[in-house]
N, C-alpha and C. Protein backbone atom coordinates (compact mmCIF):
# COMPACT_ATOMS: atom_id res chain seq x y z
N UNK A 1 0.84 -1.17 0.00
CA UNK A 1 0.00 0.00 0.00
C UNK A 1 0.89 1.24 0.00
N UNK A 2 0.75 2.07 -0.84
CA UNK A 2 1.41 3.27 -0.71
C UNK A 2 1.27 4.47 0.28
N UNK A 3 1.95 5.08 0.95
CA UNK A 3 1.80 5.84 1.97
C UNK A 3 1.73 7.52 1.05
N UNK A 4 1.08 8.24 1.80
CA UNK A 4 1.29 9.45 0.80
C UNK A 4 2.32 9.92 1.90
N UNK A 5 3.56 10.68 2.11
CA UNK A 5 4.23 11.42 2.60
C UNK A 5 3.89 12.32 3.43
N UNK A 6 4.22 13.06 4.19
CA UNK A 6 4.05 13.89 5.25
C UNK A 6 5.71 14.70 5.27
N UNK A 7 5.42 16.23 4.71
CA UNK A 7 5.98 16.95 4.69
C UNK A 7 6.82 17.30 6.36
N UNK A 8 8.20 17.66 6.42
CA UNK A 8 8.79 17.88 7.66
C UNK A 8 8.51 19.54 8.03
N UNK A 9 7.45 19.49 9.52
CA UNK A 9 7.41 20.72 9.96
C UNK A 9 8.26 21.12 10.40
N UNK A 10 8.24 22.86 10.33
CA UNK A 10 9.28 23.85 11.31
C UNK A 10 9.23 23.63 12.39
N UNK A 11 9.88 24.07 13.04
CA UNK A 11 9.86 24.16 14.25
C UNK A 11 9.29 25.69 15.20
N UNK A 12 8.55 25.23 16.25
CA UNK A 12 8.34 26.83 16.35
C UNK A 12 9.25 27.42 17.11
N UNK A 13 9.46 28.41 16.89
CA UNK A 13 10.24 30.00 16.96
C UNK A 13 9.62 31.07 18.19
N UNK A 14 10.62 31.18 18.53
CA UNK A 14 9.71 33.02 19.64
C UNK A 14 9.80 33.87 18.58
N UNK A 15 8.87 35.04 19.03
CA UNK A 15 8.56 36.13 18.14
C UNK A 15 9.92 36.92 17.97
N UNK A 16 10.38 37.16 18.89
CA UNK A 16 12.15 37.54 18.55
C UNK A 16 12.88 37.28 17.59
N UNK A 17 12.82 35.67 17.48
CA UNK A 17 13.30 34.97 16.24
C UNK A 17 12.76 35.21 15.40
N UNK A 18 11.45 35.28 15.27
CA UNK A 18 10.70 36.06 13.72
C UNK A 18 11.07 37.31 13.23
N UNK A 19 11.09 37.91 14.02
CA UNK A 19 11.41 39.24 13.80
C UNK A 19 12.75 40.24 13.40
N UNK A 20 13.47 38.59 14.11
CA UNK A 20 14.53 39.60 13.75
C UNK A 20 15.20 39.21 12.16
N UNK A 21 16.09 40.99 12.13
CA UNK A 21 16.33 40.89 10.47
C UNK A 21 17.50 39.73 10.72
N UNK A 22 17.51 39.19 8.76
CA UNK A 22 19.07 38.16 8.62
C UNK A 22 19.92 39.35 8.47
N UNK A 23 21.04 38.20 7.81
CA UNK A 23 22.28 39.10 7.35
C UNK A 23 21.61 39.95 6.18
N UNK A 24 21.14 39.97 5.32
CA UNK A 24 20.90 40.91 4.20
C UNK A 24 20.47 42.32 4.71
N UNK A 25 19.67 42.18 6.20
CA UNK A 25 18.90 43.74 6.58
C UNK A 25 17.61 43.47 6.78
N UNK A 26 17.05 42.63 6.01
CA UNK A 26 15.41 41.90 5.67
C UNK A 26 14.88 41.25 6.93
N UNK A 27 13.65 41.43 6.88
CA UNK A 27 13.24 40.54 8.22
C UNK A 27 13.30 39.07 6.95
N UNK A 28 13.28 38.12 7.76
CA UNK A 28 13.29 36.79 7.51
C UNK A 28 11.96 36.06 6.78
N UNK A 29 12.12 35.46 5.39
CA UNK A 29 10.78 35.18 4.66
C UNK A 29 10.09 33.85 4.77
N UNK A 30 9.20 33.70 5.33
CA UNK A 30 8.59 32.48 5.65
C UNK A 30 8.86 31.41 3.94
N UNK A 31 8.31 30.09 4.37
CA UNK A 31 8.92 29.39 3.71
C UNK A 31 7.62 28.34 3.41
N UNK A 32 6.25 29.27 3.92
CA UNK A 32 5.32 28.39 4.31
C UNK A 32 4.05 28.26 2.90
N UNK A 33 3.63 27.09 3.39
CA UNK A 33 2.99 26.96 2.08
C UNK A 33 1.45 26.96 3.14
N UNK A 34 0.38 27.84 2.01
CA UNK A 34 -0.85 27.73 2.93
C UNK A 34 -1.41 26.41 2.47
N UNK A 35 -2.89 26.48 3.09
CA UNK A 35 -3.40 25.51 2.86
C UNK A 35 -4.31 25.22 1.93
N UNK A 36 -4.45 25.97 1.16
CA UNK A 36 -4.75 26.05 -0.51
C UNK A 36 -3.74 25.51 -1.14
N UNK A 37 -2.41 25.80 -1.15
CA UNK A 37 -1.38 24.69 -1.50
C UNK A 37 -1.25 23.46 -1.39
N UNK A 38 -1.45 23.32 -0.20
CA UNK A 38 -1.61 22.19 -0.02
C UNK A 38 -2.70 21.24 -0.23
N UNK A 39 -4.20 21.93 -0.51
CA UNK A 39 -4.86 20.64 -0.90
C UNK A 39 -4.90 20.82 -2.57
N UNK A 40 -4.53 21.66 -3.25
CA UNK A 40 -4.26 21.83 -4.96
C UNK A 40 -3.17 20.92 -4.74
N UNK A 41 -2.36 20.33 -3.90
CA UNK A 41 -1.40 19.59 -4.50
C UNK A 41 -1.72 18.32 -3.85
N UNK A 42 -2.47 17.86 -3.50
CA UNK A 42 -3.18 16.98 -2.86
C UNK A 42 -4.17 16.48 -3.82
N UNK A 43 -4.91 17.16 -4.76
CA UNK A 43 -5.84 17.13 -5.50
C UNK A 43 -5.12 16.78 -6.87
N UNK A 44 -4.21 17.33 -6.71
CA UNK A 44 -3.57 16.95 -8.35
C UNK A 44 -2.59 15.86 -8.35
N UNK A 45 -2.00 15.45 -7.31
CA UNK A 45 -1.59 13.97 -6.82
C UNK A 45 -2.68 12.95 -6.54
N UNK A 46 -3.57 13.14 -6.62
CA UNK A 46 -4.68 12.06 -6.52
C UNK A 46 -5.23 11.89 -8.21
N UNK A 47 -5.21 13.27 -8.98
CA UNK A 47 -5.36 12.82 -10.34
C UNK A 47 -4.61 12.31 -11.15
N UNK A 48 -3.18 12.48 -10.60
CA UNK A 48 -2.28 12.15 -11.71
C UNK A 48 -2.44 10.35 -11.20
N UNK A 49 -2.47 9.93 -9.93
CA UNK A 49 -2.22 8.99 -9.76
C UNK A 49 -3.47 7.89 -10.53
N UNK A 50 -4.91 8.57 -10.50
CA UNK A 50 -5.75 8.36 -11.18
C UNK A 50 -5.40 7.97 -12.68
N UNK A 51 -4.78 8.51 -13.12
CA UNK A 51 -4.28 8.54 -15.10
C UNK A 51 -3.41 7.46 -14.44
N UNK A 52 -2.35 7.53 -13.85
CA UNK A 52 -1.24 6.21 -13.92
C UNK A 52 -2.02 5.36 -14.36
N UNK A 53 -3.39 5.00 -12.72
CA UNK A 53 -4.28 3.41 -12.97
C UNK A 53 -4.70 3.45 -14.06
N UNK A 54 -5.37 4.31 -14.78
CA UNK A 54 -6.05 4.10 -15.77
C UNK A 54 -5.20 3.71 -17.44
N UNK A 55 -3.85 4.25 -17.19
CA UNK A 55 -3.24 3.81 -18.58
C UNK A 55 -2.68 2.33 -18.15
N UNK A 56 -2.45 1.99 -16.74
CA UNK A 56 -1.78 0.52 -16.44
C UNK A 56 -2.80 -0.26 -16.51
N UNK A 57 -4.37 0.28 -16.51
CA UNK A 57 -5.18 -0.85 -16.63
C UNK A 57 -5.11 -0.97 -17.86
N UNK A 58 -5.27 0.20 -19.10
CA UNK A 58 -5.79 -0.16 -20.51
C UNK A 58 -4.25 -1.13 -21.01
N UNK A 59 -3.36 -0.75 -20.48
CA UNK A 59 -1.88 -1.49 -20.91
C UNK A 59 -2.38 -3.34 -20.31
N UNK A 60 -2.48 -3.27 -19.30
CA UNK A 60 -2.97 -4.84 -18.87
C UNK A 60 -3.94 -5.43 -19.93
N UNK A 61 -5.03 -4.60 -19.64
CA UNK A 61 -6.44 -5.31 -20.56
C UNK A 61 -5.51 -5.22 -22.38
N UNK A 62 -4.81 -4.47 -22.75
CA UNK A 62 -4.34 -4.69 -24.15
C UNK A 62 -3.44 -5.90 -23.83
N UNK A 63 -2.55 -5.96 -23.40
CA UNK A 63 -1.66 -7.41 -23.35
C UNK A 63 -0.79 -6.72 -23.45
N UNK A 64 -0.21 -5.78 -22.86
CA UNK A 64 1.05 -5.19 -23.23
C UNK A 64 1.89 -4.98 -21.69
N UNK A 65 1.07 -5.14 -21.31
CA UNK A 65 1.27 -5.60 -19.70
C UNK A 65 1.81 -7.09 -19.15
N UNK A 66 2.86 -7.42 -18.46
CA UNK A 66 2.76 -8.79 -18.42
C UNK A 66 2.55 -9.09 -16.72
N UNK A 67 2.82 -8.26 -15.90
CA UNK A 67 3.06 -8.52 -14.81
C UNK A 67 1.42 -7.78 -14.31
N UNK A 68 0.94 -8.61 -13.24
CA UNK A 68 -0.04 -8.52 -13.13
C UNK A 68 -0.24 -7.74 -11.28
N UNK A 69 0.72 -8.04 -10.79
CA UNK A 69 1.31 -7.11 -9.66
C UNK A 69 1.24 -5.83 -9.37
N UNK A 70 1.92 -5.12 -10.79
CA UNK A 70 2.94 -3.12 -11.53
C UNK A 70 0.95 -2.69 -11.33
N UNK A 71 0.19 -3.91 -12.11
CA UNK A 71 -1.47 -2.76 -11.97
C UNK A 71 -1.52 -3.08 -10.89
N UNK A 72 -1.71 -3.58 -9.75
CA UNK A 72 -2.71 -4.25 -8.20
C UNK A 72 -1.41 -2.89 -7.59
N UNK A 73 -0.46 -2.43 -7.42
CA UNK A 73 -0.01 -1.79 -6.91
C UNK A 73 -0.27 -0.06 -7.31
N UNK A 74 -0.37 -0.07 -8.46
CA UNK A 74 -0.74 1.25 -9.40
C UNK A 74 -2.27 1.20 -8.71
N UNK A 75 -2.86 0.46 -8.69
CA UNK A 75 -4.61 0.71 -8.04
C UNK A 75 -4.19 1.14 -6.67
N UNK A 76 -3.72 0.03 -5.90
CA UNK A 76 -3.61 1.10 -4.42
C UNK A 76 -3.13 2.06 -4.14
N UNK A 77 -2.34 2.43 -5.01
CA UNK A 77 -1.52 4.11 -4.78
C UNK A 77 -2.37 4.66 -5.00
N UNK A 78 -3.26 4.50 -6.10
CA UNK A 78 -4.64 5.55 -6.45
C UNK A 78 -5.38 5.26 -5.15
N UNK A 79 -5.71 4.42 -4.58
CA UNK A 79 -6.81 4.28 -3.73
C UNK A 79 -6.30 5.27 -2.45
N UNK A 80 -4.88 5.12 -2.45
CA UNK A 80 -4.52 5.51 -0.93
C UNK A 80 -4.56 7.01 -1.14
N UNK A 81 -4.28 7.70 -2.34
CA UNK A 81 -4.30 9.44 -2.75
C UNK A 81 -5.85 9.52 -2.76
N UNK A 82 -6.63 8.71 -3.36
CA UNK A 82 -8.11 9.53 -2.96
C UNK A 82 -8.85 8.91 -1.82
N UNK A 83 -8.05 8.32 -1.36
CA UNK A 83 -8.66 8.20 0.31
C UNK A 83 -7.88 9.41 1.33
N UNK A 84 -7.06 9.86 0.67
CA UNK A 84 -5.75 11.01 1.56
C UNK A 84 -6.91 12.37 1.45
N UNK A 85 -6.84 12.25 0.20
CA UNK A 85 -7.62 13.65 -0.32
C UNK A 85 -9.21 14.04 0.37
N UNK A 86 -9.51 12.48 0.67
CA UNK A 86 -10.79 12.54 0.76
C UNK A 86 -11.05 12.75 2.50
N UNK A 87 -10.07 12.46 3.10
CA UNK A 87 -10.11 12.42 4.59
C UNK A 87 -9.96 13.91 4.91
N UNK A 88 -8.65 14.78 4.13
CA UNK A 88 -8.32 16.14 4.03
C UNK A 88 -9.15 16.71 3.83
N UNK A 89 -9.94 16.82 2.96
CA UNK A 89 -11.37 17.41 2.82
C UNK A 89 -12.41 17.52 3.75
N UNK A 90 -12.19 16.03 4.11
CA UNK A 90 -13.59 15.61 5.85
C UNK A 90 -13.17 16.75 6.82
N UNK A 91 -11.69 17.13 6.74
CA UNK A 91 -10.96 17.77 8.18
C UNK A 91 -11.60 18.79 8.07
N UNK A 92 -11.20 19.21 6.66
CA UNK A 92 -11.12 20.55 6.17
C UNK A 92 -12.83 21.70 6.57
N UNK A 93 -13.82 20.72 6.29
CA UNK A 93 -15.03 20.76 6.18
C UNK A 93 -15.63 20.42 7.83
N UNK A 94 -15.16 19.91 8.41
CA UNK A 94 -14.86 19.53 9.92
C UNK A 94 -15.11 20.98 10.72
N UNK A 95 -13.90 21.85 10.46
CA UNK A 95 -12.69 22.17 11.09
C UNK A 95 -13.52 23.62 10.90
N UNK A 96 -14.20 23.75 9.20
CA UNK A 96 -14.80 25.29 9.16
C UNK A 96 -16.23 25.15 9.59
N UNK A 97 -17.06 23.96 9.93
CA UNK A 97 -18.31 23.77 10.60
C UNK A 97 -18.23 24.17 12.21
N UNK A 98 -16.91 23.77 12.44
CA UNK A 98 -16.89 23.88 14.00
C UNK A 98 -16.52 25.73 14.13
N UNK A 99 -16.22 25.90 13.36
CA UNK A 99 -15.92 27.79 13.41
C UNK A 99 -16.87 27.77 12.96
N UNK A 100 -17.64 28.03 12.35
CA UNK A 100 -19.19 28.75 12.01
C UNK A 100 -20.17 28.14 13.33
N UNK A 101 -19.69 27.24 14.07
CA UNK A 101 -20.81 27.60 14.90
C UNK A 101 -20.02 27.91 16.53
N UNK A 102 -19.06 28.62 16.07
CA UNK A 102 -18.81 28.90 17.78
C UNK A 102 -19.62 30.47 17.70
N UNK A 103 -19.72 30.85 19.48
CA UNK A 103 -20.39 31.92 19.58
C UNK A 103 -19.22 32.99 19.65
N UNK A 104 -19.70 33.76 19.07
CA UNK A 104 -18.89 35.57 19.01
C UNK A 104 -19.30 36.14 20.18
């Protein structure tokens, strides 16, 4: 089964450390990706992986395929990216239900 990866977080910082400038003079430029990034790339790793299965199946079903393994493994990588995507989404949708109903 294929694992999807998990990017290595920063570490957190005191505000001191944020703030202060590098060597150039500059305060210091984050490095961070939001979370629109992250599920557009979440979303487009679940499609591409989608096209893999789908050309390793038409390659199998033509006979041009011999190993019958390269597809059963190409399917679960797809399965495991749109089960990734699909859980990310549950959070996602989770996460802004529970803010729309706290009280102000």
């Amino acid at each position: 089964m294929y694992l999807v990866p998990i990017t290595r977080m920063e570490p957190v910082k005191s505000l001191e450390e944020i703030n202060k400038p590098s060597n150039n003079g500059n305060v210091q430029e984050k490095s961070e990706k939001s979370f629109q990034d992250i599920f557009k790339e979440a979303i487009q790793n679940t499609e591409n992986e989608v096209k893999k299965t789908q050309e390793t199946d038409l390659l199998l079903a033509s006979g041009k395929l011999d190993d019958m393994h390269t597809a059963m493994i190409q399917a679960e990588q797809s399965a495991a990216a749109v089960e990734f995507t699909t859980q990310l989404m549950s959070k996602a949708v989770g996460a802004y239900n529970q803010i729309m109903g706290m009280q102000v």
